[in-house]
Protein backbone atom coordinates (compact mmCIF):
# COMPACT_ATOMS: atom_id res chain seq x y z
CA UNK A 1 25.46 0.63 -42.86
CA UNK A 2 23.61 2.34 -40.34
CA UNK A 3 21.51 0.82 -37.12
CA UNK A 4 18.86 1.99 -34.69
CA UNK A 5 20.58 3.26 -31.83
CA UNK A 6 18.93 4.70 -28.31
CA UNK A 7 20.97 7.23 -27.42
CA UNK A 8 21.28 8.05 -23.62
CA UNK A 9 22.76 11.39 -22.30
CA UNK A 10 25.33 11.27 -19.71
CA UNK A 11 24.47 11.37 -16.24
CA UNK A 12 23.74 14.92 -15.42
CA UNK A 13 24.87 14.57 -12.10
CA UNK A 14 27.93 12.57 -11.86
CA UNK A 15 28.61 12.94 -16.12
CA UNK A 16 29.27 9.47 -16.93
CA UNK A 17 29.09 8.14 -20.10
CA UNK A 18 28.01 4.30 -18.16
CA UNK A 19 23.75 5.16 -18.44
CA UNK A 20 21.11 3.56 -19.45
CA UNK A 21 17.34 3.49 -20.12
CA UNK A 22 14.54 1.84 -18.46
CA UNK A 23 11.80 0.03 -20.90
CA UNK A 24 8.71 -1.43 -20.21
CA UNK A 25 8.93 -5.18 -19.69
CA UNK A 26 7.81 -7.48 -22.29
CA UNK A 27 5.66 -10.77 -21.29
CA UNK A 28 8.29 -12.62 -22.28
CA UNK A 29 12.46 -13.22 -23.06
CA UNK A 30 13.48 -10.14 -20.32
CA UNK A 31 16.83 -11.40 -20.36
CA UNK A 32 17.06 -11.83 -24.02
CA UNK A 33 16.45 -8.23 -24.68
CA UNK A 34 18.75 -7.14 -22.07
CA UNK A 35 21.63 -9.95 -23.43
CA UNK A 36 20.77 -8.27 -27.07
CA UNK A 37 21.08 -4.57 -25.96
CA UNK A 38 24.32 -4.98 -24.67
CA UNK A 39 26.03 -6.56 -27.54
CA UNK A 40 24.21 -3.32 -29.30
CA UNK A 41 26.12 -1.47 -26.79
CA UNK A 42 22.88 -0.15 -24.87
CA UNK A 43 22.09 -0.41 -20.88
CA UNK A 44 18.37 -0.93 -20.39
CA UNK A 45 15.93 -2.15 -16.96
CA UNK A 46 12.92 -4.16 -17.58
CA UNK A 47 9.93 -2.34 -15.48
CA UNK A 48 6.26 -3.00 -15.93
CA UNK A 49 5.59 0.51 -16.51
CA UNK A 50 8.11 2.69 -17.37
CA UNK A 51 8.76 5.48 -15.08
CA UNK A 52 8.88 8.91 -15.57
CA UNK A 53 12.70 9.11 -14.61
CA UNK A 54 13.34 6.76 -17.23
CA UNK A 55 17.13 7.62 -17.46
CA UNK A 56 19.47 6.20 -14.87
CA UNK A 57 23.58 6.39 -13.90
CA UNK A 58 25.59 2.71 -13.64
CA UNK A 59 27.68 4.86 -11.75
CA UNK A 60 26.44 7.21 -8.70
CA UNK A 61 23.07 5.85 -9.28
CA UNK A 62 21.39 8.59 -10.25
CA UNK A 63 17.68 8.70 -12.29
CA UNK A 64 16.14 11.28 -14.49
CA UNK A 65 13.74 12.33 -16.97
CA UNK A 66 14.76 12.42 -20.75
CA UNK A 67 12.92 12.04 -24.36
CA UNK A 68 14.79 9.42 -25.67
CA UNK A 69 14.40 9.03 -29.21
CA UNK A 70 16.18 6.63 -31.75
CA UNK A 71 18.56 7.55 -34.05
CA UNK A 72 21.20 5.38 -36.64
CA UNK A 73 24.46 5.26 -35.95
CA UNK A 74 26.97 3.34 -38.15
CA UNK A 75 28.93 0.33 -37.06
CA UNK A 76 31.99 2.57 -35.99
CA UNK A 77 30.07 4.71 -34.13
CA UNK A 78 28.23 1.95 -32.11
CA UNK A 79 31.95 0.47 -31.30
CA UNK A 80 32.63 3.71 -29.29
CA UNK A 81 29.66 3.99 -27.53
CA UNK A 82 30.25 0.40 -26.24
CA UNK A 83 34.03 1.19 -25.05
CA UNK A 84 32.70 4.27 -23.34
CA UNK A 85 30.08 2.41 -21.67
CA UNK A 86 31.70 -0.56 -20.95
CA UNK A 87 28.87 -3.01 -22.35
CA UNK A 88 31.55 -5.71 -23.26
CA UNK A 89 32.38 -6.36 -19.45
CA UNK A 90 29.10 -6.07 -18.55
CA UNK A 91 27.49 -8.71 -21.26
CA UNK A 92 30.54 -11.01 -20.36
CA UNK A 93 29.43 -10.40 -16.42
CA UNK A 94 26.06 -11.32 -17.24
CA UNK A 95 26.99 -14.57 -19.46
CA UNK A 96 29.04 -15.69 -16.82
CA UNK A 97 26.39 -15.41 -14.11
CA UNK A 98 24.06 -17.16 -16.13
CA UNK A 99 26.24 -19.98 -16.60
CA UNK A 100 26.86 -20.03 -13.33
CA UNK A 101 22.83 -20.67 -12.51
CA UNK A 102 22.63 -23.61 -15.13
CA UNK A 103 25.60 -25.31 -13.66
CA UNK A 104 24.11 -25.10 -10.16
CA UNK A 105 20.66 -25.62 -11.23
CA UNK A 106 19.60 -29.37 -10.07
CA UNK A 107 19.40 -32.30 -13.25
CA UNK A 108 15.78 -33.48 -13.49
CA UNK A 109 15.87 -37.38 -13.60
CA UNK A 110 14.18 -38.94 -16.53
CA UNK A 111 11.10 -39.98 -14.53
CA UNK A 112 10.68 -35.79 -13.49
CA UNK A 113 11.32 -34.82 -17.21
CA UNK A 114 8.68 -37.35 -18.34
CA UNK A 115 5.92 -36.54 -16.21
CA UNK A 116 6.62 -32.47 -16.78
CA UNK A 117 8.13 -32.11 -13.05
């Protein structure tokens, strides 16, 4: 079976295979979209507009202009494009960081919860 996939070139400057896209930020679940493009095995940045180098390197850093356009790629081909990227370690990063926040984020007493504080 095949799946939308948004292909990103490698960086021109540095030719790594670790790049992503930038999309334009939706009003709301950010961090959902990001969680869910990296299980696809995509890198994407939320901006409010997206900018006209919408193409940028993980690893030197670099941004630049390209048409991406989707294409389908089947299941095995999805499962190389995340080893070459690396989107595993990076989703596992990210769900340890945000575990991290709820444990350190302070418990609302009953009295806080009730009146919406």
């Amino acid at each position: 079976m095949k799946h939308i996939y948004y292909y990103v070139p490698p960086c021109p400057n540095c030719h790594s295979e670790k790049t992503g896209r930038y999309v334009q930020k939706p009003l709301f679940g950010s961090d959902n979209m990001i969680i869910e493009s990296l299980k696809h095995g995509e890198y994407i940045r939320c901006e409010v507009i997206e900018p006209v180098n919408n193409c940028y390197c993980l690893d030197c850093g670099h941004e630049w202009g390209a048409e991406i356009r989707s294409t389908y790629f089947t299941d095995e081909e999805i499962i190389k494009e995340k080893k070459k990227r690396e989107t595993d370690k990076a989703l596992d990063e990210l769900r340890t960081e945000k575990l991290i926040e709820v444990a350190l984020k302070p418990k609302k007493s009953v009295l806080m919860k009730f009146f919406g504080l």
